[in-house]
C-alpha atoms as a PDB file:
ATOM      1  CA  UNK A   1      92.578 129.615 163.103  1.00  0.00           C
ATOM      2  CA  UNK A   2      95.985 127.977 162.789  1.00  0.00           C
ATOM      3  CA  UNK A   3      97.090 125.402 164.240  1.00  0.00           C
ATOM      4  CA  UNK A   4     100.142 126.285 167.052  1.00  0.00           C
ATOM      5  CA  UNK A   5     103.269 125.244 167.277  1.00  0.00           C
ATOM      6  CA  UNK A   6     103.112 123.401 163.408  1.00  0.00           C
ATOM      7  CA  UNK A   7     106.496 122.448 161.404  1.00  0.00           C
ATOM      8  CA  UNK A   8     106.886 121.079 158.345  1.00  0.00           C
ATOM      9  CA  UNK A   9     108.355 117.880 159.460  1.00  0.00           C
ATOM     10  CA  UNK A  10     104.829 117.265 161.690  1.00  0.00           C
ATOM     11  CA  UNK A  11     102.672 118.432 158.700  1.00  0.00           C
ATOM     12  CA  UNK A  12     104.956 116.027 156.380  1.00  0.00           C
ATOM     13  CA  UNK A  13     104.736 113.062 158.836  1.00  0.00           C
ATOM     14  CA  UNK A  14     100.919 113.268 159.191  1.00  0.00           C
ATOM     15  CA  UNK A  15     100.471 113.706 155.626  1.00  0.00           C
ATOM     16  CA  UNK A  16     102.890 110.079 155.470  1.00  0.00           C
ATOM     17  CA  UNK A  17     101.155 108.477 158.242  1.00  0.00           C
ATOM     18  CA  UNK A  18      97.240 109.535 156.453  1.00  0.00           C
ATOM     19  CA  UNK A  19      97.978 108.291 153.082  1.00  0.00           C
ATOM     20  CA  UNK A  20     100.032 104.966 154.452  1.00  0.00           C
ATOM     21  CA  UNK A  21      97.079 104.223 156.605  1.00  0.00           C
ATOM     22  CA  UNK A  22      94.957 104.965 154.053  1.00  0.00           C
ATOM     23  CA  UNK A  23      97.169 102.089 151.743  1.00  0.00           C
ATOM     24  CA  UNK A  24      95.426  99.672 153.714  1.00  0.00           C
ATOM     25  CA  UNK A  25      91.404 100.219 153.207  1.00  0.00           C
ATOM     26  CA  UNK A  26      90.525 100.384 149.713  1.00  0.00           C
ATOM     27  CA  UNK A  27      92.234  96.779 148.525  1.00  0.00           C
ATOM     28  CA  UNK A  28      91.315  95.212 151.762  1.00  0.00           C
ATOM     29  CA  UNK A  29      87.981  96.632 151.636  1.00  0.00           C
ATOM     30  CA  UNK A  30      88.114  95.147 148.037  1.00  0.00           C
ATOM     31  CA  UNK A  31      89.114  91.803 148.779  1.00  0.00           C
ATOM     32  CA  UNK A  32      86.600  91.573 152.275  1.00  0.00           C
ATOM     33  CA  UNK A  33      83.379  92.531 149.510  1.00  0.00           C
ATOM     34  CA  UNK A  34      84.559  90.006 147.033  1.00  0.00           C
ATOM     35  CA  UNK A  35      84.810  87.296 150.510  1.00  0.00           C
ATOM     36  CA  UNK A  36      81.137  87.618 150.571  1.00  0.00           C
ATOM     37  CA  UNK A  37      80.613  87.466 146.777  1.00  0.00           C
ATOM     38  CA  UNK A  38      81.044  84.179 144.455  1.00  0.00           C
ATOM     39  CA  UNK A  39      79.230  86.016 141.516  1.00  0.00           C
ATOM     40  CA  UNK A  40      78.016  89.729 140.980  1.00  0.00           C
ATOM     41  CA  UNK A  41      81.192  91.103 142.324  1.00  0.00           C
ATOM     42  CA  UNK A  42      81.423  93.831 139.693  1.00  0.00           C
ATOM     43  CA  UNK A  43      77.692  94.598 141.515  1.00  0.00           C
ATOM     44  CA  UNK A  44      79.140  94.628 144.821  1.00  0.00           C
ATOM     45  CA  UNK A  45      82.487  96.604 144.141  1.00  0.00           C
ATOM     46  CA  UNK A  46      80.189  99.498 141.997  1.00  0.00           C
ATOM     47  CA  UNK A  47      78.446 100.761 145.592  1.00  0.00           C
ATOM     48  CA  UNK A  48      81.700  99.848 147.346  1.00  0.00           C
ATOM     49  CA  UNK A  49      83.750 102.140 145.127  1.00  0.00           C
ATOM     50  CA  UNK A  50      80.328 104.461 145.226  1.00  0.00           C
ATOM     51  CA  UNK A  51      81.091 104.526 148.573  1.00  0.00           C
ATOM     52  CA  UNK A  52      84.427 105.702 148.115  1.00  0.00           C
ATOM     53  CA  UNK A  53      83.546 108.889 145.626  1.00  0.00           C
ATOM     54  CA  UNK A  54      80.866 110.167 147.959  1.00  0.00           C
ATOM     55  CA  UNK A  55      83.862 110.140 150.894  1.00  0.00           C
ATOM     56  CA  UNK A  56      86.520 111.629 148.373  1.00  0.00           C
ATOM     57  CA  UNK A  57      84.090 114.093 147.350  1.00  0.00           C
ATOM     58  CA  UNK A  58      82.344 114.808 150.602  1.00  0.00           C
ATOM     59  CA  UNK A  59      85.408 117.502 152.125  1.00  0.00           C
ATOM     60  CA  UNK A  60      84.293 119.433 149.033  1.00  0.00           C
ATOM     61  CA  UNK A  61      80.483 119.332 150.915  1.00  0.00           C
ATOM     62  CA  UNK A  62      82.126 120.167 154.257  1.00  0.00           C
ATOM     63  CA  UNK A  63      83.995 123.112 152.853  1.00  0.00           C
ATOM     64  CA  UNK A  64      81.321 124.684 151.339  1.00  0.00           C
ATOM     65  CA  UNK A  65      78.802 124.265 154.442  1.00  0.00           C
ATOM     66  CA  UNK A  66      80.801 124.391 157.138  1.00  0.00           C
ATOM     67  CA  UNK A  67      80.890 126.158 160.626  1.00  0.00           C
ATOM     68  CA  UNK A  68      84.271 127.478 160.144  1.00  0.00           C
ATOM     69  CA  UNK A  69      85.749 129.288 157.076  1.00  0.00           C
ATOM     70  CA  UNK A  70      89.213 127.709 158.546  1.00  0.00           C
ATOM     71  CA  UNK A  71      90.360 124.664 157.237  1.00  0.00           C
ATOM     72  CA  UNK A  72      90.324 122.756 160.456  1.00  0.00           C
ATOM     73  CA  UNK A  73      86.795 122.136 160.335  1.00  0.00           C
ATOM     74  CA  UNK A  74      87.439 119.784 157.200  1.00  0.00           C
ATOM     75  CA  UNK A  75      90.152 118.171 158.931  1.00  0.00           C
ATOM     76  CA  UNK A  76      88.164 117.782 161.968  1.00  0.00           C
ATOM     77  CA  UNK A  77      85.248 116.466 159.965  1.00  0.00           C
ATOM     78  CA  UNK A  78      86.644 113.845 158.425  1.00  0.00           C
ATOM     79  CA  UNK A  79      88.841 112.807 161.117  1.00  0.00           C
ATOM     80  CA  UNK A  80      85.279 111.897 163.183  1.00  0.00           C
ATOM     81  CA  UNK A  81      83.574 110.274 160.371  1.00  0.00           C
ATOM     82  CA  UNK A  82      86.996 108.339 159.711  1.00  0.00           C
ATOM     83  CA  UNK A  83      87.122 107.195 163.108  1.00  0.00           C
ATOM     84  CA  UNK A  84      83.869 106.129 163.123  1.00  0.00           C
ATOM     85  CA  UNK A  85      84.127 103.996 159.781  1.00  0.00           C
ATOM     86  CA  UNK A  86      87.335 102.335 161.269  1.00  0.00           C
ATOM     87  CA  UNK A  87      85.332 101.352 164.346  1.00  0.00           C
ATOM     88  CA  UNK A  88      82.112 100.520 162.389  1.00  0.00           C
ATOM     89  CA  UNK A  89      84.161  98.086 160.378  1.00  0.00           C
ATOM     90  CA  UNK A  90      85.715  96.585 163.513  1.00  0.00           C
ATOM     91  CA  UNK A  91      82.801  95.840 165.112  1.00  0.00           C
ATOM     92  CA  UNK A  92      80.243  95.128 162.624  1.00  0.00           C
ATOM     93  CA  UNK A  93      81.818  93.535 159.164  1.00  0.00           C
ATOM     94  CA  UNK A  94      83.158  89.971 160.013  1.00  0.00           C
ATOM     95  CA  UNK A  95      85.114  87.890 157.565  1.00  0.00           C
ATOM     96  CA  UNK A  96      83.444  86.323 154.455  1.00  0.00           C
ATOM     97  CA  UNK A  97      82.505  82.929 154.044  1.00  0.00           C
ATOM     98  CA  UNK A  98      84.558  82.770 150.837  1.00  0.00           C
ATOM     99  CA  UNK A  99      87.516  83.712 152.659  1.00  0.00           C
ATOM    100  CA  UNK A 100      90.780  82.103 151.464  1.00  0.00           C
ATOM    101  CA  UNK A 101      93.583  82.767 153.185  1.00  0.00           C
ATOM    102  CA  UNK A 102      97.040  82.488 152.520  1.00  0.00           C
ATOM    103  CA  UNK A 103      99.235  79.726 154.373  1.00  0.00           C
ATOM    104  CA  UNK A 104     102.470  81.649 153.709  1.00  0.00           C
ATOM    105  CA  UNK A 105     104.019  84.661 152.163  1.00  0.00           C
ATOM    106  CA  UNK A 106     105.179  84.063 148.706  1.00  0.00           C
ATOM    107  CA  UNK A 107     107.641  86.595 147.196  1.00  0.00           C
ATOM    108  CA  UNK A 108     106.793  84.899 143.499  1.00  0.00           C
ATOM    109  CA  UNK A 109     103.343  86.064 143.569  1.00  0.00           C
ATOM    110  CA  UNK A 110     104.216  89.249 141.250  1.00  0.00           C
ATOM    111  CA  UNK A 111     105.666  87.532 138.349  1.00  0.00           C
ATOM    112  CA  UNK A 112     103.411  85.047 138.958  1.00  0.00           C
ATOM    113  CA  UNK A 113      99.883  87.318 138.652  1.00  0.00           C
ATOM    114  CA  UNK A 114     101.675  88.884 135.835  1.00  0.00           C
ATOM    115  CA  UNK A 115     102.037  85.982 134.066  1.00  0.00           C
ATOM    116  CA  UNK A 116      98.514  85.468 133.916  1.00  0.00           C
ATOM    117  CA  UNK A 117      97.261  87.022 130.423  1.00  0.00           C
ATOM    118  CA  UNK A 118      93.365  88.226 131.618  1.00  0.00           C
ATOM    119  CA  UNK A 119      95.066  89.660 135.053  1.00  0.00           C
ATOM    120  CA  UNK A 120      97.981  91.533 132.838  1.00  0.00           C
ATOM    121  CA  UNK A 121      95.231  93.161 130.549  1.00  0.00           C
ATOM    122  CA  UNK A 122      92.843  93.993 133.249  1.00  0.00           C
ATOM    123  CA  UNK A 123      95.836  95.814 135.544  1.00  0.00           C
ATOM    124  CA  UNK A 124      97.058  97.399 132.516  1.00  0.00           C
ATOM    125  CA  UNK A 125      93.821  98.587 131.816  1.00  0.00           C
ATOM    126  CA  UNK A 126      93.233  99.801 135.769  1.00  0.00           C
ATOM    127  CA  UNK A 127      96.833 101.558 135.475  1.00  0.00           C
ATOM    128  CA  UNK A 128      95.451 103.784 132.755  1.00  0.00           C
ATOM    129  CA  UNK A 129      92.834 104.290 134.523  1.00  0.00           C
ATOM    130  CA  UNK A 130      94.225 105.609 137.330  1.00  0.00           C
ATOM    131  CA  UNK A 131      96.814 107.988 135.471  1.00  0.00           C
ATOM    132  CA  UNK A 132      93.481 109.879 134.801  1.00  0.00           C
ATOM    133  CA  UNK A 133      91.218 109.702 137.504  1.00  0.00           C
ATOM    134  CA  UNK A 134      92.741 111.359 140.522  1.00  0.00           C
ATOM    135  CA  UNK A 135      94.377 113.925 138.517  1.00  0.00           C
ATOM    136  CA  UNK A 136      91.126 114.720 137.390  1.00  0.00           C
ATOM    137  CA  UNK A 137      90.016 114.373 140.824  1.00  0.00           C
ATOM    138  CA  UNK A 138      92.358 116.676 141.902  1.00  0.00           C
ATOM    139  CA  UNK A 139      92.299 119.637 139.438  1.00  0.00           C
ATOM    140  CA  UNK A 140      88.287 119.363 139.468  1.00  0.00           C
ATOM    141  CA  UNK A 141      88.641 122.943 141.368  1.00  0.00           C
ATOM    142  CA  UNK A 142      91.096 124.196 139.370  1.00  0.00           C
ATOM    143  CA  UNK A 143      88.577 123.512 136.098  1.00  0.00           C
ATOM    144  CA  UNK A 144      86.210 125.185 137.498  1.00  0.00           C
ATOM    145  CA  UNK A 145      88.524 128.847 138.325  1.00  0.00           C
ATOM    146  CA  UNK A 146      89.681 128.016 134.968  1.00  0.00           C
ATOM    147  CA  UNK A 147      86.493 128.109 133.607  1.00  0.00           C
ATOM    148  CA  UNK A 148      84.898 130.959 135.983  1.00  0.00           C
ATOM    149  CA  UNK A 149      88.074 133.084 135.089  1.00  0.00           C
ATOM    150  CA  UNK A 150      87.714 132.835 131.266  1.00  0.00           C
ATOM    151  CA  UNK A 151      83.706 133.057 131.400  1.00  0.00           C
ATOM    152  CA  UNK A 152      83.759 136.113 133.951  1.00  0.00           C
ATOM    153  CA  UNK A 153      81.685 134.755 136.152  1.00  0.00           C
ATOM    154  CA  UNK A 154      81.314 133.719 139.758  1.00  0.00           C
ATOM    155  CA  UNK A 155      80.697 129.735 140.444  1.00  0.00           C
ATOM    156  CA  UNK A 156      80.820 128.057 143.992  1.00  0.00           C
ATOM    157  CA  UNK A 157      83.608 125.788 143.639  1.00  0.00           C
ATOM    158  CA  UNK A 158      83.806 123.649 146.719  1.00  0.00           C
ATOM    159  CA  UNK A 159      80.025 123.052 145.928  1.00  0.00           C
ATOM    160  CA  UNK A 160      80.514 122.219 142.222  1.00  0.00           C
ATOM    161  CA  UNK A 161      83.744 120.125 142.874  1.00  0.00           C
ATOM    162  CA  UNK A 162      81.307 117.967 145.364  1.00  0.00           C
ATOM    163  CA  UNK A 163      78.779 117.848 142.702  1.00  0.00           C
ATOM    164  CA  UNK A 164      80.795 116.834 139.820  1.00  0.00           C
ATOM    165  CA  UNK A 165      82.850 114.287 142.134  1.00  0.00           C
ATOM    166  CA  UNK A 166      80.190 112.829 143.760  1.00  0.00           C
ATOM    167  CA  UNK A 167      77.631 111.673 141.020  1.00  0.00           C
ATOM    168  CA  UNK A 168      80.377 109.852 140.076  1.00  0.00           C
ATOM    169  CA  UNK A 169      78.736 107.375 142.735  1.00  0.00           C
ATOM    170  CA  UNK A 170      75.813 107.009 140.579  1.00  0.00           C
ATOM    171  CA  UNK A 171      77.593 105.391 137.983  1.00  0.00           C
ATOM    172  CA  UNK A 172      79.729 103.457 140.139  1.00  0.00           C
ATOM    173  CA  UNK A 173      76.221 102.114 141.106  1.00  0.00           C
ATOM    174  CA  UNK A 174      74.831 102.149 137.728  1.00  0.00           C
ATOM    175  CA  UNK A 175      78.031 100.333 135.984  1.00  0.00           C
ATOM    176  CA  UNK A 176      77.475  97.130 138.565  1.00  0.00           C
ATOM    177  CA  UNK A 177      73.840  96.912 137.549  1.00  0.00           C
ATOM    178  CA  UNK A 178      74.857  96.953 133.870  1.00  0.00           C
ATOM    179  CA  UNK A 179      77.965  94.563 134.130  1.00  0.00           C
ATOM    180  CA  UNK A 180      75.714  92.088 135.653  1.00  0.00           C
ATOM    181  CA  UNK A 181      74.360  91.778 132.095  1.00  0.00           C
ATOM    182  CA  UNK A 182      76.757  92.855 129.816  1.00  0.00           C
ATOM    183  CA  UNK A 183      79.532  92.260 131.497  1.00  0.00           C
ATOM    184  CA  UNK A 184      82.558  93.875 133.482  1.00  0.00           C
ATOM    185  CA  UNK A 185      84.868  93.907 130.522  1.00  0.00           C
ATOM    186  CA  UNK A 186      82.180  96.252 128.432  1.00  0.00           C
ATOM    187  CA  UNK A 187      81.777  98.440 131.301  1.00  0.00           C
ATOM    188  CA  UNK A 188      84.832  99.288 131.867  1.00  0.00           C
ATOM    189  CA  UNK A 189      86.036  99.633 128.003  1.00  0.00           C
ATOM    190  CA  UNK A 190      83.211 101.904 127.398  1.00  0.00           C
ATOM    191  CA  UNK A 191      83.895 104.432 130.415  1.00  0.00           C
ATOM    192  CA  UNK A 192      87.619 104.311 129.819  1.00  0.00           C
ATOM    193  CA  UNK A 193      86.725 105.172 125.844  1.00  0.00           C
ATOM    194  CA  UNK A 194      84.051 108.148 126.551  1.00  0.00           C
ATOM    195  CA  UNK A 195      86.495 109.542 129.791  1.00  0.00           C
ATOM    196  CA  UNK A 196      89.411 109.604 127.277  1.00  0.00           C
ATOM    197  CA  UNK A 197      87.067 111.509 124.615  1.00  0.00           C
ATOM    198  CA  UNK A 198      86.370 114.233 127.308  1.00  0.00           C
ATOM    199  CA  UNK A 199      90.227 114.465 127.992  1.00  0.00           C
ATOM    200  CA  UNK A 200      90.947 114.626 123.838  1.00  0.00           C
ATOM    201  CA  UNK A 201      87.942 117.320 124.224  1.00  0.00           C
ATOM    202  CA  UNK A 202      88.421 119.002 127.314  1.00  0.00           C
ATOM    203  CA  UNK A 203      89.461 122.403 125.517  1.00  0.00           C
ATOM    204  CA  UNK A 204      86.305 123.139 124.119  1.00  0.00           C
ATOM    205  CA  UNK A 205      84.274 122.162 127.268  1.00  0.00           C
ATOM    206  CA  UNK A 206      86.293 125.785 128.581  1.00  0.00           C
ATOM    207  CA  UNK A 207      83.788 127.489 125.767  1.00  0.00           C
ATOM    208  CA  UNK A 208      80.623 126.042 126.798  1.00  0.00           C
ATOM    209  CA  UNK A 209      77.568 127.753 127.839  1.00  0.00           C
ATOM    210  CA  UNK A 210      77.619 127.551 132.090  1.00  0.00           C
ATOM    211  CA  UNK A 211      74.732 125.298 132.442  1.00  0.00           C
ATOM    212  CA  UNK A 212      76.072 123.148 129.539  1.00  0.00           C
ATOM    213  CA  UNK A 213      80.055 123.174 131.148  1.00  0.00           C
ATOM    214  CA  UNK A 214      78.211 121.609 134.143  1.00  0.00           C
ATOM    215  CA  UNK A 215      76.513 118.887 132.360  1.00  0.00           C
ATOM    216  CA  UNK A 216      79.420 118.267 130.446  1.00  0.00           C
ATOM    217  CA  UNK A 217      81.547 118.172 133.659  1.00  0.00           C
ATOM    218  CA  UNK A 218      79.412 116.121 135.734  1.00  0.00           C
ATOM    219  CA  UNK A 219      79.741 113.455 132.527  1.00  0.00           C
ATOM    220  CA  UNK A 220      82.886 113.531 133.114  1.00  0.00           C
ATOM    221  CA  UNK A 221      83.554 112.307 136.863  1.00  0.00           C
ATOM    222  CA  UNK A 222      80.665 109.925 136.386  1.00  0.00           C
ATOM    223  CA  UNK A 223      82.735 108.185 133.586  1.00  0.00           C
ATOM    224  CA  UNK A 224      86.208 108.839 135.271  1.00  0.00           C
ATOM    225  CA  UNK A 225      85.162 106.318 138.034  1.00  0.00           C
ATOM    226  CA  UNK A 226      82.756 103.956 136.662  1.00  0.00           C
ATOM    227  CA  UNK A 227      84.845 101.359 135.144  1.00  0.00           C
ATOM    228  CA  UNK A 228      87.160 101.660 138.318  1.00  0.00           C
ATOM    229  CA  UNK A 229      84.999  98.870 139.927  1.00  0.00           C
ATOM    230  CA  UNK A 230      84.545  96.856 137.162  1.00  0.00           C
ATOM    231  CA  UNK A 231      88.595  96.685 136.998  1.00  0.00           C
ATOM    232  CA  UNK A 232      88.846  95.468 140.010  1.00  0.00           C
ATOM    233  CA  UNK A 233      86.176  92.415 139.186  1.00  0.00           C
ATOM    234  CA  UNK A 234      88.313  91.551 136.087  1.00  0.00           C
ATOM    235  CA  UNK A 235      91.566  91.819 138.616  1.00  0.00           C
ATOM    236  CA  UNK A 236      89.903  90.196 141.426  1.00  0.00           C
ATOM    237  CA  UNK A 237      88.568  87.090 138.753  1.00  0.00           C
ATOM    238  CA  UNK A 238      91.477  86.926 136.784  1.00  0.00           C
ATOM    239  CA  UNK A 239      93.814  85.840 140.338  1.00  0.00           C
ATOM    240  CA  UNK A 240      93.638  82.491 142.030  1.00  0.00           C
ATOM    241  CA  UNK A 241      90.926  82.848 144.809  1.00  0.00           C
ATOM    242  CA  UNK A 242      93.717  82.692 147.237  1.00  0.00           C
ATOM    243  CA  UNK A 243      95.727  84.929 146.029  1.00  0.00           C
ATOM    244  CA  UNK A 244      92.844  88.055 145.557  1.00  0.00           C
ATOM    245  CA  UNK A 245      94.023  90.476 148.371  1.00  0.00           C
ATOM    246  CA  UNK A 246      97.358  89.898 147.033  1.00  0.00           C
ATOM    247  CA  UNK A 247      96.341  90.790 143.523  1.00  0.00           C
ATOM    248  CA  UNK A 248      94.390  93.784 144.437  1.00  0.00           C
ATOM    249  CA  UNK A 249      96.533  95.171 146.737  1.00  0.00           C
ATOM    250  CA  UNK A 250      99.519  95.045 144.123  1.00  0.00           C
ATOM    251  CA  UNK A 251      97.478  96.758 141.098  1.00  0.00           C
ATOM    252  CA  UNK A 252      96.410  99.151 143.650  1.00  0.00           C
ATOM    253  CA  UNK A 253      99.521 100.131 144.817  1.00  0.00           C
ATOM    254  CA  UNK A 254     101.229 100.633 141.443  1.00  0.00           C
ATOM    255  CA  UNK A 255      97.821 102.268 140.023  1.00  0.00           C
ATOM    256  CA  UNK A 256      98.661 105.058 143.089  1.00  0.00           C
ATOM    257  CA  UNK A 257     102.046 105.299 142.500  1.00  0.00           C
ATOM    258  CA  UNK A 258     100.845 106.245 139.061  1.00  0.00           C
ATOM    259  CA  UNK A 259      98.581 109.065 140.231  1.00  0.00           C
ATOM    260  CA  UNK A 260     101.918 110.795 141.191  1.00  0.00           C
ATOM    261  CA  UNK A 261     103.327 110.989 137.941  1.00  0.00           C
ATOM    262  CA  UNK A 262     100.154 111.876 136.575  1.00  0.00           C
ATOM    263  CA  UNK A 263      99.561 114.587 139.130  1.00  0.00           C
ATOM    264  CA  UNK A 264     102.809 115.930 139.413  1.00  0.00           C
ATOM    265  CA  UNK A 265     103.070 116.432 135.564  1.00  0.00           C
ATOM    266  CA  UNK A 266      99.872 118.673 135.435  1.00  0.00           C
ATOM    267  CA  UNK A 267     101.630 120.804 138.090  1.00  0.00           C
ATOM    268  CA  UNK A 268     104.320 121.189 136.442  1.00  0.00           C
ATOM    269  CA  UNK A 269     102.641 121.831 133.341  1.00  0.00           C
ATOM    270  CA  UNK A 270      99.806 123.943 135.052  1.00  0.00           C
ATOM    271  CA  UNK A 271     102.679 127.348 135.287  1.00  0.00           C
ATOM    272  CA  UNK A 272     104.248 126.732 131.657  1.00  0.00           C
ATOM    273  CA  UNK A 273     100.836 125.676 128.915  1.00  0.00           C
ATOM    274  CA  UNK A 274      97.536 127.378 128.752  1.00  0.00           C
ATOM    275  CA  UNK A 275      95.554 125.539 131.478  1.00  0.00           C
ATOM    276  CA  UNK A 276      92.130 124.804 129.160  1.00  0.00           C
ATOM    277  CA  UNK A 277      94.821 122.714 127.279  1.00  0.00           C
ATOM    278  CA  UNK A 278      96.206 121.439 130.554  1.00  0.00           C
ATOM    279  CA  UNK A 279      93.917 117.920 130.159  1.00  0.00           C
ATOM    280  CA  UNK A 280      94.355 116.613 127.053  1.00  0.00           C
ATOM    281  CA  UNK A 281      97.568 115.239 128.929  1.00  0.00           C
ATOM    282  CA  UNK A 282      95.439 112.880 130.667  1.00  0.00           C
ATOM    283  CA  UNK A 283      94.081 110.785 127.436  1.00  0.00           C
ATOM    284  CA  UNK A 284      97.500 109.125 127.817  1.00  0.00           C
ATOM    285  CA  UNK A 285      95.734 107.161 130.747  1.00  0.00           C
ATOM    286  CA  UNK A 286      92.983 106.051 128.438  1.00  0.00           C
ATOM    287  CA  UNK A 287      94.877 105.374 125.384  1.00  0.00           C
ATOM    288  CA  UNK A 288      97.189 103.146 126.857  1.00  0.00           C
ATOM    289  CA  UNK A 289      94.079 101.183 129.048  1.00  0.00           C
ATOM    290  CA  UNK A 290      92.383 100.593 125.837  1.00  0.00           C
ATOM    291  CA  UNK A 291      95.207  99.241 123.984  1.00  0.00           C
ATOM    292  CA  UNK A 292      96.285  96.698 126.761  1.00  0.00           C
ATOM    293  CA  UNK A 293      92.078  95.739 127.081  1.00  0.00           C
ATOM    294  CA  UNK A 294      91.754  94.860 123.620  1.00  0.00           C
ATOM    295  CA  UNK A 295      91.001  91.408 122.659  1.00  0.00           C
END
């Protein structure tokens, strides 16, 4: 079923409208977690950002058990379970009691965060983060045609794409535990290092054994996300308490704006290189997240 009357100035201006509405949750979300939080933040953020894979993987789940073959009942979907998060939030998660909020608006406050040495390394770090993880995100499905194309076999993909996505939630979860021990900094310098390993060797993951190419996969998007959390701890630490929104909000907007480039550049690629070679582009994220991190 289509839907009637559709141009491509209403399907562009919806598309605008979701992802600049969208601008607005994760960093505030951020910043209203670490208003409840003094200490164990990087805790708190790992089943926030949990939170956050299960949704981005869940119209994978929806796709593959749905009513409707038509692609309206994903949109549908996850316009009611947005709605009901919005309202959910309104009426049940009040400000922190570490709230700090900001008397004015301050135009400085870039140059200023970026002045700070442990927030500059810990953004950096996030940036190359980012480059990877929603382009791996993205393409997740087009891995696993890749893969069922050169193996000759069939594979449900909306399934496996939820799958491999989604445990990343589990890590998310995991990584908070851990970085209340070891530390944010080691979690997040350890998945950055074993993500960029898969990217260096993503080729031969295209040869694997099926049961194997799923292990190896589902590695993969648990390590893509779980230092994403523990970023935003060093980000959210690093910035004067009032200024934390402000902070995360900023690296989270350029980190975004990143994804594009990142994205973008695998589609272009996608048409002109052998696509089991298509990935190693992405250990450009890592490399340059590592180098900024170190001490």
């Amino acid at each position: 079923m289509l839907i009637p009357n559709i141009t491509v100035f209403n399907l562009l201006t919806a598309r605008f409208g979701t992802g600049f509405f969208l601008a607005g949750i994760y960093p505030v979300g951020m910043k209203i977690a670490s208003d409840y939080y003094k200490g164990g933040l990087g805790r708190a953020l790992g089943y926030l950002v949990g939170a956050l894979v299960l949704g981005t993987a869940f119209p994978h789940f929806i796709k593959e058990f749905s009513w409707s073959s038509d692609y309206t009942s994903v949109i549908i979907s996850t316009t009611i379970l947005a709605c009901a998060g919005g309202f959910a939030m309104w009426s049940l998660v009040p400000d922190g009691p570490y709230r700090r909020p900001v008397s004015k608006l301050q135009f400085g406050v870039v140059t200023q965060l970026f002045s700070i040495p442990q927030f500059r390394k810990a953004a950096f770090g996030y940036f190359g983060h980012m480059w990877e993880l929603y382009a791996f995100w993205g393409y997740v499905p087009v891995i696993l045609k890749t893969y069922a194309n050169y193996q000759g076999i069939e594979l449900q993909v909306s399934f496996w794409s939820f799958i491999s996505i989604g445990v990343g939630a589990l890590s998310c979860i995991l990584g908070g535990l851990i970085s209340i021990r070891k530390g944010s900094r080691k979690v997040a310098y350890n998945s950055l290092l074993i993500s960029g390993i898969f990217c260096l060797v993503s080729p031969l993951l295209f040869l694997l054994p099926p049961q194997l190419f799923m292990i190896a996969l589902c590695l993969w998007g648990m390590l893509v996300i779980s230092d994403s959390p523990q970023f935003s701890t060093m980000i959210a630490a690093a910035a004067p308490p009032e200024l934390r929104g402000t902070a995360l909000t900023i690296s989270n907007c350029i980190g975004f704006a990143i994804t594009i480039v990142s994205i973008q550049l695998l589609s272009f690629l996608l048409d002109i290189i052998d696509p089991t070679f298509l990935y190693l582009f992405l250990c450009i994220g890592p490399i340059f997240g590592l180098y900024s991190m170190r001490k």
